[in-house]
PDB file of N, CA and C in Angstrom:
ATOM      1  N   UNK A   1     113.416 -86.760 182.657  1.00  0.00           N
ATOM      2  CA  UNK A   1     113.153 -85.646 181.780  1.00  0.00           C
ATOM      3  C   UNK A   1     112.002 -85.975 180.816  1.00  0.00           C
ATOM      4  N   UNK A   2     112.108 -87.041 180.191  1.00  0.00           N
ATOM      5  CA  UNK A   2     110.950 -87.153 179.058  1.00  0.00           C
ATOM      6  C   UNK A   2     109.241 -87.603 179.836  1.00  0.00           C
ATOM      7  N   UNK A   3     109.574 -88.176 181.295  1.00  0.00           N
ATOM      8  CA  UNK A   3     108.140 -88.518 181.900  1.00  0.00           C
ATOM      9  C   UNK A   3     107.745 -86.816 182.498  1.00  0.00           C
ATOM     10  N   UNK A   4     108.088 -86.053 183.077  1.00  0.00           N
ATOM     11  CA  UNK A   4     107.993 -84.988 182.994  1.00  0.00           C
ATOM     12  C   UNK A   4     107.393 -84.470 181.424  1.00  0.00           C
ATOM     13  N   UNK A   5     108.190 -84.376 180.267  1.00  0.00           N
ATOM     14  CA  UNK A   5     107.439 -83.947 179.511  1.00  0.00           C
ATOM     15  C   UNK A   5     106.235 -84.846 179.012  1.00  0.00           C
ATOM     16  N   UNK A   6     106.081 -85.650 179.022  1.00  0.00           N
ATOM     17  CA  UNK A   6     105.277 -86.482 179.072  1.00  0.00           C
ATOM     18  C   UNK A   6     103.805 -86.147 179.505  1.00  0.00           C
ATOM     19  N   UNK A   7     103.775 -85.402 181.028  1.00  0.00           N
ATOM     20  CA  UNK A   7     102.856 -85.347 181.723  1.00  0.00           C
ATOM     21  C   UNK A   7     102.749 -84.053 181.041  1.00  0.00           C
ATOM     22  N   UNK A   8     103.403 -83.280 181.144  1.00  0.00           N
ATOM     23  CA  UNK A   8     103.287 -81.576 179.887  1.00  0.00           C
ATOM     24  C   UNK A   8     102.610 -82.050 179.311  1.00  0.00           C
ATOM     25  N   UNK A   9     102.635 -82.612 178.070  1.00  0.00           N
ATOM     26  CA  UNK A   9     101.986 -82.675 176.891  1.00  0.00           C
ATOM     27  C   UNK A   9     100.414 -83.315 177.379  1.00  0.00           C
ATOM     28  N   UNK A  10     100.335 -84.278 178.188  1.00  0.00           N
ATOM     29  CA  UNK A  10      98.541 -84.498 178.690  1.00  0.00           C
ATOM     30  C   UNK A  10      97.912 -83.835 178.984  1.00  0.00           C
ATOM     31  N   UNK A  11      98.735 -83.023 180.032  1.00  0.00           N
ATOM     32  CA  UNK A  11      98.073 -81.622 180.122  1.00  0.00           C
ATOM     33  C   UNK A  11      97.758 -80.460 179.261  1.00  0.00           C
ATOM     34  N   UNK A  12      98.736 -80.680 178.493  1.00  0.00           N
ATOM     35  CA  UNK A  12      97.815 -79.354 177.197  1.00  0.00           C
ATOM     36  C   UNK A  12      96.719 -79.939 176.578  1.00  0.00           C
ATOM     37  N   UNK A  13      96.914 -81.529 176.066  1.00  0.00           N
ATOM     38  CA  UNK A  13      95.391 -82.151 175.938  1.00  0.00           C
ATOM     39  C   UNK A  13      94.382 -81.779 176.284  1.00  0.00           C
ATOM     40  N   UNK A  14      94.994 -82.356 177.612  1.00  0.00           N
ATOM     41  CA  UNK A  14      93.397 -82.485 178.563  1.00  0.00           C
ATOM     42  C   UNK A  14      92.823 -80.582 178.520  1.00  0.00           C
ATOM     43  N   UNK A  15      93.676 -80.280 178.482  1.00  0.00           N
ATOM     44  CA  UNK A  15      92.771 -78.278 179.012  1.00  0.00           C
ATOM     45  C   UNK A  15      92.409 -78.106 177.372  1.00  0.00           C
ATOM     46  N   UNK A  16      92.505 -78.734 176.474  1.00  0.00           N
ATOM     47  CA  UNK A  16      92.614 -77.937 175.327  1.00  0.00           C
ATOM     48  C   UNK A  16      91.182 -78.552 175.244  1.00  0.00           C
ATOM     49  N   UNK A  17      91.074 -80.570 175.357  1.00  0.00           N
ATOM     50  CA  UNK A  17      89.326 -80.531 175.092  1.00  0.00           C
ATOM     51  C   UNK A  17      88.536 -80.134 176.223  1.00  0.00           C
ATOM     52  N   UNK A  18      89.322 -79.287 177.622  1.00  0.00           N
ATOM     53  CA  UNK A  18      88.313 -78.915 178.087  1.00  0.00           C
ATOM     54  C   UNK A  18      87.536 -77.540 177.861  1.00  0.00           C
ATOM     55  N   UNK A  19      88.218 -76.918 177.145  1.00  0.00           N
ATOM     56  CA  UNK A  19      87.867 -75.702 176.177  1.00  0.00           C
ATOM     57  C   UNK A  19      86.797 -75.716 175.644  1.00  0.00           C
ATOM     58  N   UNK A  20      86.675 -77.138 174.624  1.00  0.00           N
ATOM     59  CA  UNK A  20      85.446 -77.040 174.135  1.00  0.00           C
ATOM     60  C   UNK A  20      84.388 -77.349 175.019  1.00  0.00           C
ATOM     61  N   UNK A  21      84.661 -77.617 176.028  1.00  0.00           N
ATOM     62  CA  UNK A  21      83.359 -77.172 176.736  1.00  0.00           C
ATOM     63  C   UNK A  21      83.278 -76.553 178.507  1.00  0.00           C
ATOM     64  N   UNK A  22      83.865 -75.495 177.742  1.00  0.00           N
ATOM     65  CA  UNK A  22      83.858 -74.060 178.652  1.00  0.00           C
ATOM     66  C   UNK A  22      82.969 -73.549 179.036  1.00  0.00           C
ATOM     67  N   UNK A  23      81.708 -73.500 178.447  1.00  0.00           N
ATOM     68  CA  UNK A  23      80.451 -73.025 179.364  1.00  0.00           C
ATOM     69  C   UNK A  23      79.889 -73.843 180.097  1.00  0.00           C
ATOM     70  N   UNK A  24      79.639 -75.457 179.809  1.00  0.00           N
ATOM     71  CA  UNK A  24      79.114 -75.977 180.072  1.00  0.00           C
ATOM     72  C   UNK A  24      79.643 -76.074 182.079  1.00  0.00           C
ATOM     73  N   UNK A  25      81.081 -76.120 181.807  1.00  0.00           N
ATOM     74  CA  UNK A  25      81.881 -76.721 183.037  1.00  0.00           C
ATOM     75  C   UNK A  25      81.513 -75.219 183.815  1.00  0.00           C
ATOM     76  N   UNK A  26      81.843 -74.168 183.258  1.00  0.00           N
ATOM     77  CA  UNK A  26      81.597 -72.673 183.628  1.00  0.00           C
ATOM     78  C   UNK A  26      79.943 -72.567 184.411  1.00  0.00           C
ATOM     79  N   UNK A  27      79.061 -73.247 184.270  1.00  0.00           N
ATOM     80  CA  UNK A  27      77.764 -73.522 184.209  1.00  0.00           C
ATOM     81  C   UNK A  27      77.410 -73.957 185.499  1.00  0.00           C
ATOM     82  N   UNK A  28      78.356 -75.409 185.320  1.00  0.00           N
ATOM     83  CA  UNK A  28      78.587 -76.287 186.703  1.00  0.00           C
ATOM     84  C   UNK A  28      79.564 -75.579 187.852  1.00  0.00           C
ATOM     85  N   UNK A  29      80.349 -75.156 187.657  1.00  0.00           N
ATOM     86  CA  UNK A  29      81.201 -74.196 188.177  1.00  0.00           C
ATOM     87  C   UNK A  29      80.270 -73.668 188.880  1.00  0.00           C
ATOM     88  N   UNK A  30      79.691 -72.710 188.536  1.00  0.00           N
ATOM     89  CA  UNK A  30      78.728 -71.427 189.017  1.00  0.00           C
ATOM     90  C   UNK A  30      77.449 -72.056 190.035  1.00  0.00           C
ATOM     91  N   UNK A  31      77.199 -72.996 189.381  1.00  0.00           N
ATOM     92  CA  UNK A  31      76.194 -74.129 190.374  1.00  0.00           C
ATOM     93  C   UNK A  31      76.568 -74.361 191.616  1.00  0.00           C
ATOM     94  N   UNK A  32      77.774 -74.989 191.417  1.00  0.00           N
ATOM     95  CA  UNK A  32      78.352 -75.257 192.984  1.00  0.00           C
ATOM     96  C   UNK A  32      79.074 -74.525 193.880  1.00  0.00           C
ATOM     97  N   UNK A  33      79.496 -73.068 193.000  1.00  0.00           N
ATOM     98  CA  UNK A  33      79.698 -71.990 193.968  1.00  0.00           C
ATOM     99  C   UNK A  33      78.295 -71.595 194.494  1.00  0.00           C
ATOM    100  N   UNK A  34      77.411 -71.666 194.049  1.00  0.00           N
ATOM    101  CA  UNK A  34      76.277 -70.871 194.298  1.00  0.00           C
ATOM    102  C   UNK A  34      75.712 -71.793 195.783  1.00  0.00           C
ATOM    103  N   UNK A  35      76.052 -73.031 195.565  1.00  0.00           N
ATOM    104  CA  UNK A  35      75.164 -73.989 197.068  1.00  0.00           C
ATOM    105  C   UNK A  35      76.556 -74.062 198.011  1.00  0.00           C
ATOM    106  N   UNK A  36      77.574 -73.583 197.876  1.00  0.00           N
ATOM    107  CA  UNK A  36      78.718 -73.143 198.906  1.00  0.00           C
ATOM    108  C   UNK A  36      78.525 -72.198 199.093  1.00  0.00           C
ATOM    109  N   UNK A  37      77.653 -71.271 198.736  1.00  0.00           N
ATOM    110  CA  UNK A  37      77.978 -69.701 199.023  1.00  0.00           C
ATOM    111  C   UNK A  37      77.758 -69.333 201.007  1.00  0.00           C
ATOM    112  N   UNK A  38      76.781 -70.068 200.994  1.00  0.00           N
ATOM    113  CA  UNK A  38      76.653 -69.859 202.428  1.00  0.00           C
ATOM    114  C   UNK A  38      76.030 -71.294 203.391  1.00  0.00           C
ATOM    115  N   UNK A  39      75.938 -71.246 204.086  1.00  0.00           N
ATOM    116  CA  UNK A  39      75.682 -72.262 205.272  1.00  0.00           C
ATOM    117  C   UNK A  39      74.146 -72.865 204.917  1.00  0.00           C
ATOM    118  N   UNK A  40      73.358 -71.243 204.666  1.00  0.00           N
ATOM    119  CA  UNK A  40      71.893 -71.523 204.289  1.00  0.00           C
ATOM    120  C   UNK A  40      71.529 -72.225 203.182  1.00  0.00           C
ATOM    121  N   UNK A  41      72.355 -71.913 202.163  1.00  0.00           N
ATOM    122  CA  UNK A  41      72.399 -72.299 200.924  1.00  0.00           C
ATOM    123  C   UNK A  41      72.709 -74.070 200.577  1.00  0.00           C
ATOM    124  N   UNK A  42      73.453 -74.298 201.540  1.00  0.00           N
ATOM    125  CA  UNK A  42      73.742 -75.378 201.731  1.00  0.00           C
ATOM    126  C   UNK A  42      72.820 -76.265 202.169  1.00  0.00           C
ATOM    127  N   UNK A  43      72.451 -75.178 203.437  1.00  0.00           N
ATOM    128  CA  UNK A  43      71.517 -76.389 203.792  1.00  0.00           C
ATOM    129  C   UNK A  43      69.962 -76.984 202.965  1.00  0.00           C
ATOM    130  N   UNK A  44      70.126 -75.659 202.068  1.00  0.00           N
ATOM    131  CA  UNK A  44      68.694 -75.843 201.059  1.00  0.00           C
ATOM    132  C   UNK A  44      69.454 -76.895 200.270  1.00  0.00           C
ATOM    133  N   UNK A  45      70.177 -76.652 199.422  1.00  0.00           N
ATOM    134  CA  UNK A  45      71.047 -78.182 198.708  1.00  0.00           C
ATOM    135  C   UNK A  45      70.473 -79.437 199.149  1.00  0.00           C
ATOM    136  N   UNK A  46      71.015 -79.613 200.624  1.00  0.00           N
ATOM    137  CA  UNK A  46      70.572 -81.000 201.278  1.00  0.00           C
ATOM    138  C   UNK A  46      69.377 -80.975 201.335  1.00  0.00           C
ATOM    139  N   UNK A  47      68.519 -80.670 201.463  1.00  0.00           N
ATOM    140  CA  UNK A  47      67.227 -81.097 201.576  1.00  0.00           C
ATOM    141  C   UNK A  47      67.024 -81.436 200.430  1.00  0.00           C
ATOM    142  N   UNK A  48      66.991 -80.334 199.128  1.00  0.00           N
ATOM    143  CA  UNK A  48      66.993 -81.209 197.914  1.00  0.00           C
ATOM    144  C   UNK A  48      67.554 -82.485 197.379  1.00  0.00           C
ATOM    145  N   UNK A  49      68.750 -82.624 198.121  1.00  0.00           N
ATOM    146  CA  UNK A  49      69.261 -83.505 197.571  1.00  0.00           C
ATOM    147  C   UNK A  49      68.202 -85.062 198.596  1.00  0.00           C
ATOM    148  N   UNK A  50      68.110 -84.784 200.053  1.00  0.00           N
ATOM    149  CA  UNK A  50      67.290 -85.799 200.792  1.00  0.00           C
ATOM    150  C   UNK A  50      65.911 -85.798 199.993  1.00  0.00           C
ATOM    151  N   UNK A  51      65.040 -84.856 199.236  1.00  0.00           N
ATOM    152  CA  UNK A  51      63.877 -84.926 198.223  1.00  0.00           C
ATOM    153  C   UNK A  51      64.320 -86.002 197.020  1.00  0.00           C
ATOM    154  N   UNK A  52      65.289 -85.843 196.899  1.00  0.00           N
ATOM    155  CA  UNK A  52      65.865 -86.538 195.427  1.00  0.00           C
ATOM    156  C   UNK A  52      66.183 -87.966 196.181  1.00  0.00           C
ATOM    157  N   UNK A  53      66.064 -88.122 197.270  1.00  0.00           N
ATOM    158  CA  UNK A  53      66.569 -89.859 197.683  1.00  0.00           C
ATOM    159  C   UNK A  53      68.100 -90.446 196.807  1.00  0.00           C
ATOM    160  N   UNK A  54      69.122 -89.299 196.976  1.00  0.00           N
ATOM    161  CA  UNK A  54      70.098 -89.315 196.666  1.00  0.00           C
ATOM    162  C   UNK A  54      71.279 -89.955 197.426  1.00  0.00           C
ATOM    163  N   UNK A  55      72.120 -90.817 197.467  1.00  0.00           N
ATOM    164  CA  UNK A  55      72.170 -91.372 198.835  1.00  0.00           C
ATOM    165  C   UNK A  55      73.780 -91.199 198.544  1.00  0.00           C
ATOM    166  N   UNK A  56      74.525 -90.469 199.002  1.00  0.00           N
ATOM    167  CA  UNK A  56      75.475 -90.195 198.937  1.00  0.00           C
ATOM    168  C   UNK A  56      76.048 -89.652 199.905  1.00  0.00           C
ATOM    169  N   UNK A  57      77.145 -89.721 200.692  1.00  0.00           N
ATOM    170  CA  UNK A  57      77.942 -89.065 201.847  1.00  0.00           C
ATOM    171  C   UNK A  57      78.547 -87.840 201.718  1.00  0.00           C
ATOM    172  N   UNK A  58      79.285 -87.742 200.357  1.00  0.00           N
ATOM    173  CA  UNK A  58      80.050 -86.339 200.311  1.00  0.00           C
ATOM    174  C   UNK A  58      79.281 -85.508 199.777  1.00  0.00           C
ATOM    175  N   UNK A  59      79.401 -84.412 199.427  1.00  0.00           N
ATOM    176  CA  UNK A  59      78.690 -83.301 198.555  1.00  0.00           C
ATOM    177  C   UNK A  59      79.847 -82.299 197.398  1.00  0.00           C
ATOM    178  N   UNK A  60      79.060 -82.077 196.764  1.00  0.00           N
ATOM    179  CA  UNK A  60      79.882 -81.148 196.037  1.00  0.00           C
ATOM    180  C   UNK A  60      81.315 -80.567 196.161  1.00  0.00           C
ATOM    181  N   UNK A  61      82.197 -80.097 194.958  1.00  0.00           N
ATOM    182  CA  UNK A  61      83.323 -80.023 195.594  1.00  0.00           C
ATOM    183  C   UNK A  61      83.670 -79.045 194.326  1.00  0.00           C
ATOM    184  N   UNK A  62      84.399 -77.692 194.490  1.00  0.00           N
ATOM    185  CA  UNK A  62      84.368 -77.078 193.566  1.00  0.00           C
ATOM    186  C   UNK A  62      86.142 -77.040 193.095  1.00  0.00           C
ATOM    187  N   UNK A  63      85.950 -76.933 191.636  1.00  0.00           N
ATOM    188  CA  UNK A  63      87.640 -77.246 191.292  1.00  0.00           C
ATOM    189  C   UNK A  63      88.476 -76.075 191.380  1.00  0.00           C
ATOM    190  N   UNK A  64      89.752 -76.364 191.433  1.00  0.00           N
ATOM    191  CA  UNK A  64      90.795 -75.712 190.829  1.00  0.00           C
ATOM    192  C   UNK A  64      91.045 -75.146 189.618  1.00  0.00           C
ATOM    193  N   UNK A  65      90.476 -74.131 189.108  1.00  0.00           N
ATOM    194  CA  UNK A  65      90.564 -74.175 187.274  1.00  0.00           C
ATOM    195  C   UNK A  65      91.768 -74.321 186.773  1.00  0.00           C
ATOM    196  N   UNK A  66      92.888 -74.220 187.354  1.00  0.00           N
ATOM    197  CA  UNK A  66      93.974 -74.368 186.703  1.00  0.00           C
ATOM    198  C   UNK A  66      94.597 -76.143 186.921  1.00  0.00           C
ATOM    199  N   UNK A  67      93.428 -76.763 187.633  1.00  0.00           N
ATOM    200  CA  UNK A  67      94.438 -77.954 187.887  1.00  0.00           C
ATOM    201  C   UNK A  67      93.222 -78.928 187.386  1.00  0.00           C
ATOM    202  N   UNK A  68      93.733 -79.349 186.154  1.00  0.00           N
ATOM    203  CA  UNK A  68      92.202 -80.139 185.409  1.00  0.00           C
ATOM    204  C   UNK A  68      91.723 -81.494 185.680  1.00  0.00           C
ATOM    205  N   UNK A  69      92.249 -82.326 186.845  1.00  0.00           N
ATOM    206  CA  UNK A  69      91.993 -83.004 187.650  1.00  0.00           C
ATOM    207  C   UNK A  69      90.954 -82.716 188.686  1.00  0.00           C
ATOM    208  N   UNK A  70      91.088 -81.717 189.150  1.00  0.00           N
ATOM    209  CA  UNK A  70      89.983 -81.171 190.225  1.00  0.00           C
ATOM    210  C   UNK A  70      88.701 -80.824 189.186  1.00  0.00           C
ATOM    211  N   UNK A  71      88.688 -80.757 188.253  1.00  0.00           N
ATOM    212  CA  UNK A  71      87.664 -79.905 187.312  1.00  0.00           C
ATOM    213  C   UNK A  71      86.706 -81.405 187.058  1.00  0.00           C
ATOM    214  N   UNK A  72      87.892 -82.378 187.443  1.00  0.00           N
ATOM    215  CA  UNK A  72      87.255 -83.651 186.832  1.00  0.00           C
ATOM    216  C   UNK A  72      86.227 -84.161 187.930  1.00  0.00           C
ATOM    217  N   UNK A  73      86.944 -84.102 189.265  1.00  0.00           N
ATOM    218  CA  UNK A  73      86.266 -84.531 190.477  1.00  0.00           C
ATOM    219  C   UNK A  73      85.507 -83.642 190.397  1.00  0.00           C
ATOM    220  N   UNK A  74      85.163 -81.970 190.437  1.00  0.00           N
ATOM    221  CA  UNK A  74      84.029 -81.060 190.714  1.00  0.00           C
ATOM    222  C   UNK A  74      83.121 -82.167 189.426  1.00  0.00           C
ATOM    223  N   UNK A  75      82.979 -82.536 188.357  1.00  0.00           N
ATOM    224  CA  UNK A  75      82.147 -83.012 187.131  1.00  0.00           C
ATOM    225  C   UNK A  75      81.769 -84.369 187.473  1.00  0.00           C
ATOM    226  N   UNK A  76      82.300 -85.197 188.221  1.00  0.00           N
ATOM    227  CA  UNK A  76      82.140 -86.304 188.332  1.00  0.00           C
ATOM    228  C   UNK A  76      81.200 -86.609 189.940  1.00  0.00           C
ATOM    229  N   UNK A  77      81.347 -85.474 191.210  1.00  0.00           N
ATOM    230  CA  UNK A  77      80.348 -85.104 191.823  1.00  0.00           C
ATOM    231  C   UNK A  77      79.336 -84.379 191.425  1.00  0.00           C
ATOM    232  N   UNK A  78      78.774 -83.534 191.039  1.00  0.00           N
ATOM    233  CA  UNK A  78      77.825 -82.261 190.353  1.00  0.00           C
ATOM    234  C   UNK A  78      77.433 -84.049 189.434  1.00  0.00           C
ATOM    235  N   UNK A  79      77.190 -84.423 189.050  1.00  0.00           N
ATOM    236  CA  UNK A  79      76.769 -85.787 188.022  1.00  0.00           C
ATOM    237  C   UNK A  79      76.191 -86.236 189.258  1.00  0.00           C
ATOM    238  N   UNK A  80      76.632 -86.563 189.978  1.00  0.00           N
ATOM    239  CA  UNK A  80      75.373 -87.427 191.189  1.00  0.00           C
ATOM    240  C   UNK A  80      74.379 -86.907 191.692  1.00  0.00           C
ATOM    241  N   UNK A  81      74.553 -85.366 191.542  1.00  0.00           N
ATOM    242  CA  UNK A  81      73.334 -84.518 192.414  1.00  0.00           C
ATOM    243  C   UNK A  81      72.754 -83.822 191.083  1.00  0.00           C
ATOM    244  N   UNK A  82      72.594 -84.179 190.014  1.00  0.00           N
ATOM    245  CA  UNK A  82      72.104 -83.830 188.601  1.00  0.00           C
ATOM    246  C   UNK A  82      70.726 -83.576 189.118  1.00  0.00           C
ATOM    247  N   UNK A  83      69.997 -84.645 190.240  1.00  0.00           N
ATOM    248  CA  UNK A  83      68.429 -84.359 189.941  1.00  0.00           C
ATOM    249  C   UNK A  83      68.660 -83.196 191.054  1.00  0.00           C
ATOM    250  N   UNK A  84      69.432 -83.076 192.283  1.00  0.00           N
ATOM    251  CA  UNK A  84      69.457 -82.236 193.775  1.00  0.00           C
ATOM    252  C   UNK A  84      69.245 -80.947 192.358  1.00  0.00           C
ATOM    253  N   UNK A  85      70.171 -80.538 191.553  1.00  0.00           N
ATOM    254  CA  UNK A  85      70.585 -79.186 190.847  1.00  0.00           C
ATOM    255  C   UNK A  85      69.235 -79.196 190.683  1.00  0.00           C
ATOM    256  N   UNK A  86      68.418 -79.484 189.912  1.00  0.00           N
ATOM    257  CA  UNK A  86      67.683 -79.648 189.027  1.00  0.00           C
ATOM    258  C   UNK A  86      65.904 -78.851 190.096  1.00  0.00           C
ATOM    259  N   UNK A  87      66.362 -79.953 191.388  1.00  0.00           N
ATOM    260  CA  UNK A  87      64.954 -79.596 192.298  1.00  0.00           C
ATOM    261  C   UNK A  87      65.486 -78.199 192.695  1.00  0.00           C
ATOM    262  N   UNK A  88      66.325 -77.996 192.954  1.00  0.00           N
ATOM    263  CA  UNK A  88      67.336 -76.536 193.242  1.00  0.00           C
ATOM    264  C   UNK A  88      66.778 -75.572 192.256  1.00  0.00           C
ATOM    265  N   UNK A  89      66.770 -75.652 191.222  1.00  0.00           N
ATOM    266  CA  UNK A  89      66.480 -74.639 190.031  1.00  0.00           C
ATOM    267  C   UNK A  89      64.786 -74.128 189.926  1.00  0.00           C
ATOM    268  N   UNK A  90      64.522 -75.591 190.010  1.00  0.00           N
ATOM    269  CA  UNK A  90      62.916 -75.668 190.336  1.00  0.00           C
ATOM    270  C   UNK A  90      62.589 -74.262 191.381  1.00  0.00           C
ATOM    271  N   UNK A  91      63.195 -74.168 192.755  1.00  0.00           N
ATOM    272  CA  UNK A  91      62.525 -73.895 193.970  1.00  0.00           C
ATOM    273  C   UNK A  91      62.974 -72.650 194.258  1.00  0.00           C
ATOM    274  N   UNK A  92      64.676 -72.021 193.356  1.00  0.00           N
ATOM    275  CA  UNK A  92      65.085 -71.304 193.939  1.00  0.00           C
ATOM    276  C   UNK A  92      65.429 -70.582 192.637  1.00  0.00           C
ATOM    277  N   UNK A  93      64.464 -69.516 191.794  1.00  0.00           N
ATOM    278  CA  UNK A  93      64.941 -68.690 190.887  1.00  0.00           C
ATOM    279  C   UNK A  93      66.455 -67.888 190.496  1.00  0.00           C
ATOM    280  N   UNK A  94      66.946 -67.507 191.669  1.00  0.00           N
ATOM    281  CA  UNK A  94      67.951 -66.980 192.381  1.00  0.00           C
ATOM    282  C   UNK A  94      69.244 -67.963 191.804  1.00  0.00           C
ATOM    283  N   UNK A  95      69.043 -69.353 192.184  1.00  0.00           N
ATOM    284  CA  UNK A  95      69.695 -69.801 191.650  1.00  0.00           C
ATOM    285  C   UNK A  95      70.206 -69.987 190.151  1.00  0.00           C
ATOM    286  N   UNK A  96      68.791 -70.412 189.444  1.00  0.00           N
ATOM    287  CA  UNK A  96      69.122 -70.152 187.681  1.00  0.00           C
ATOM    288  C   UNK A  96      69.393 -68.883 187.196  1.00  0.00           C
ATOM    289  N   UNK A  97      69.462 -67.730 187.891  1.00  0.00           N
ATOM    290  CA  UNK A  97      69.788 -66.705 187.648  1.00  0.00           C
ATOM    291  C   UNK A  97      71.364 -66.460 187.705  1.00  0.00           C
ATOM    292  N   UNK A  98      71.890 -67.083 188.422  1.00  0.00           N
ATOM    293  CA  UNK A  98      73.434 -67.166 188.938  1.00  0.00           C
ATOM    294  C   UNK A  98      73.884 -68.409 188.581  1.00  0.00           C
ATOM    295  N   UNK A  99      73.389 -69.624 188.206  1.00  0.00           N
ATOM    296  CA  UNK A  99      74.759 -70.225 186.779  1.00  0.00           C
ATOM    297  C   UNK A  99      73.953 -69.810 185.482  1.00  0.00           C
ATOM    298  N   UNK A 100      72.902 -68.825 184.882  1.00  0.00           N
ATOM    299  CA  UNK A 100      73.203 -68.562 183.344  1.00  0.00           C
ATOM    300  C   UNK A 100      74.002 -67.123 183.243  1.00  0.00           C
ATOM    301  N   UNK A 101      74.735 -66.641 184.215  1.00  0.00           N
ATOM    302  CA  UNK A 101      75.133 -65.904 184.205  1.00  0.00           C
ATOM    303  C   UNK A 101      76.672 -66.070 183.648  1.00  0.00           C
ATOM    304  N   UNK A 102      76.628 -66.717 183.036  1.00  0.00           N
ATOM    305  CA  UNK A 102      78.514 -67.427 182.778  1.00  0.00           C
ATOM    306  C   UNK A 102      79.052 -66.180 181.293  1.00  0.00           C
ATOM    307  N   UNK A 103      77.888 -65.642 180.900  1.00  0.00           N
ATOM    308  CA  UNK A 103      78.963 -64.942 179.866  1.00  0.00           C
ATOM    309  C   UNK A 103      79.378 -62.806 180.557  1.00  0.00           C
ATOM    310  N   UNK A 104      78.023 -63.294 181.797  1.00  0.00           N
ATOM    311  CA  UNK A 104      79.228 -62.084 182.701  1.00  0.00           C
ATOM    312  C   UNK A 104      80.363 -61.948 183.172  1.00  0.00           C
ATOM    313  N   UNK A 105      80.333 -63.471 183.641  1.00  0.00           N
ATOM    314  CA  UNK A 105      81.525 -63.478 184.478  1.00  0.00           C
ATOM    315  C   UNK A 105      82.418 -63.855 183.365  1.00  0.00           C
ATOM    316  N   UNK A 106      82.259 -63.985 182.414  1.00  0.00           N
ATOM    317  CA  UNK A 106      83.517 -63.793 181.265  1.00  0.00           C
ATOM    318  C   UNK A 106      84.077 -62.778 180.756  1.00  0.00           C
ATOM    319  N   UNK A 107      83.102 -61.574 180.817  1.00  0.00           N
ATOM    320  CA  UNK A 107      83.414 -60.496 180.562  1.00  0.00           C
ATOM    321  C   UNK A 107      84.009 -59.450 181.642  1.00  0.00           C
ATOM    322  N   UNK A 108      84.035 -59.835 182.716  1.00  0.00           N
ATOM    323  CA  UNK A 108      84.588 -59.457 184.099  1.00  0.00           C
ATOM    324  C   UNK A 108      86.052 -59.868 184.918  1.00  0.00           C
ATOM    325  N   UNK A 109      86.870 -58.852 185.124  1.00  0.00           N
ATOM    326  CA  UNK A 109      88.169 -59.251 185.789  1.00  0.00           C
ATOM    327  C   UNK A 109      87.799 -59.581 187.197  1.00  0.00           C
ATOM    328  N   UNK A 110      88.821 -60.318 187.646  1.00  0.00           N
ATOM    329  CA  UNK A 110      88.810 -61.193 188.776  1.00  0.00           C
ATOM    330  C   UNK A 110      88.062 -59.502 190.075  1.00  0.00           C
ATOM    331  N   UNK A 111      88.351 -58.493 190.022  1.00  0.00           N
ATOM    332  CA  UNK A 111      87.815 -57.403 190.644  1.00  0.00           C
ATOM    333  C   UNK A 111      86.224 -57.667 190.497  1.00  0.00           C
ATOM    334  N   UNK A 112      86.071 -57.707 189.478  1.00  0.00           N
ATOM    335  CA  UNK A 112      84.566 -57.597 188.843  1.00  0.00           C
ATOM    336  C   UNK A 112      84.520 -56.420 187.634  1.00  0.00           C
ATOM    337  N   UNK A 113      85.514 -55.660 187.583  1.00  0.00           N
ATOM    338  CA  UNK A 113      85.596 -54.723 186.908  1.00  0.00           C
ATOM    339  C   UNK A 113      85.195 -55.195 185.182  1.00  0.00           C
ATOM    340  N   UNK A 114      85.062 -54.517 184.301  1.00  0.00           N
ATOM    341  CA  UNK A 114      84.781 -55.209 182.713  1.00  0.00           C
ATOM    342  C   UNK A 114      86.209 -54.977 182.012  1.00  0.00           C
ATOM    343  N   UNK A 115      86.298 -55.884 181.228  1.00  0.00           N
ATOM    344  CA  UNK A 115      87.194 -56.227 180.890  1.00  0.00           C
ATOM    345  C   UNK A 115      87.065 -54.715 179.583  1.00  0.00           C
ATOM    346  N   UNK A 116      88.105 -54.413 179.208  1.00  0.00           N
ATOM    347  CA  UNK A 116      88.512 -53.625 178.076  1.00  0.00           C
ATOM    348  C   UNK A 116      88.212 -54.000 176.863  1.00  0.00           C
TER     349      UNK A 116
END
C-alpha cells in the first residue's frame, strides 16, 4: 500500500515540473509528429539527419502525454537529432510553421473544434 502511494506522489511531481515547461515539450511534441506524419516526411528527416553526420540507429519516438516516462524518452531522443530538427527547419518552412503552432492546438478540442 504505501509503495503504491509512493509511486502516486512521484508522479504528481514529475507532471507538475513538467508543466512548467509545457510549451517547450508541446514544441518538441509537434516536431516529431510532424517527421512521423508521413513516409515522405520521414524520409526528408533522414537525410537531414545523414547531413548532420548523426550516427544513431533509432529515430524519434513520440510520447504518451499521460505517461511522463515516455515524455522523457520522446526528450531524451528529439536531444540527439537537435542539429537533424534544426537542418529540418532550415529547408522545410512547413515545418516551423507546424511546431510554432502550439498555442492553437491549445486552444482546440481533440475534434479540432475551439474550445469555449
Amino acid at each position: 500500500m504505501h509503495v503504491r502511494c509512493c509511486a502516486h506522489i512521484v508522479n504528481l511531481i514529475v507532471k507538475e515540473g513538467l508543466e512548467e515547461k509545457n510549451e517547450v515539450i508541446m514544441r518538441i511534441r509537434n516536431a516529431v509528429k510532424y517527421v512521423r506524419s508521413s513516409p515522405a516526411m520521414l524520409k526528408t528527416f533522414k537525410r537531414c539527419v545523414e547531413k548532420e553526420k548523426i550516427d544513431c540507429k533509432s529515430l524519434v519516438c513520440l510520447d504518451v502525454e499521460t505517461w511522463w516516462n515516455s515524455t522523457y524518452m520522446m526528450l531524451e531522443d528529439a536531444e540527439k537529432f537537435e542539429k537533424a530538427f534544426a537542418r529540418l527547419g532550415d529547408e522545410d518552412q512547413n515545418y516551423m510553421n507546424y511546431i510554432d503552432c502550439y498555442e492553437l492546438n491549445q486552444d482546440e478540442n481533440m475534434d479540432g473544434k475551439k474550445k469555449i
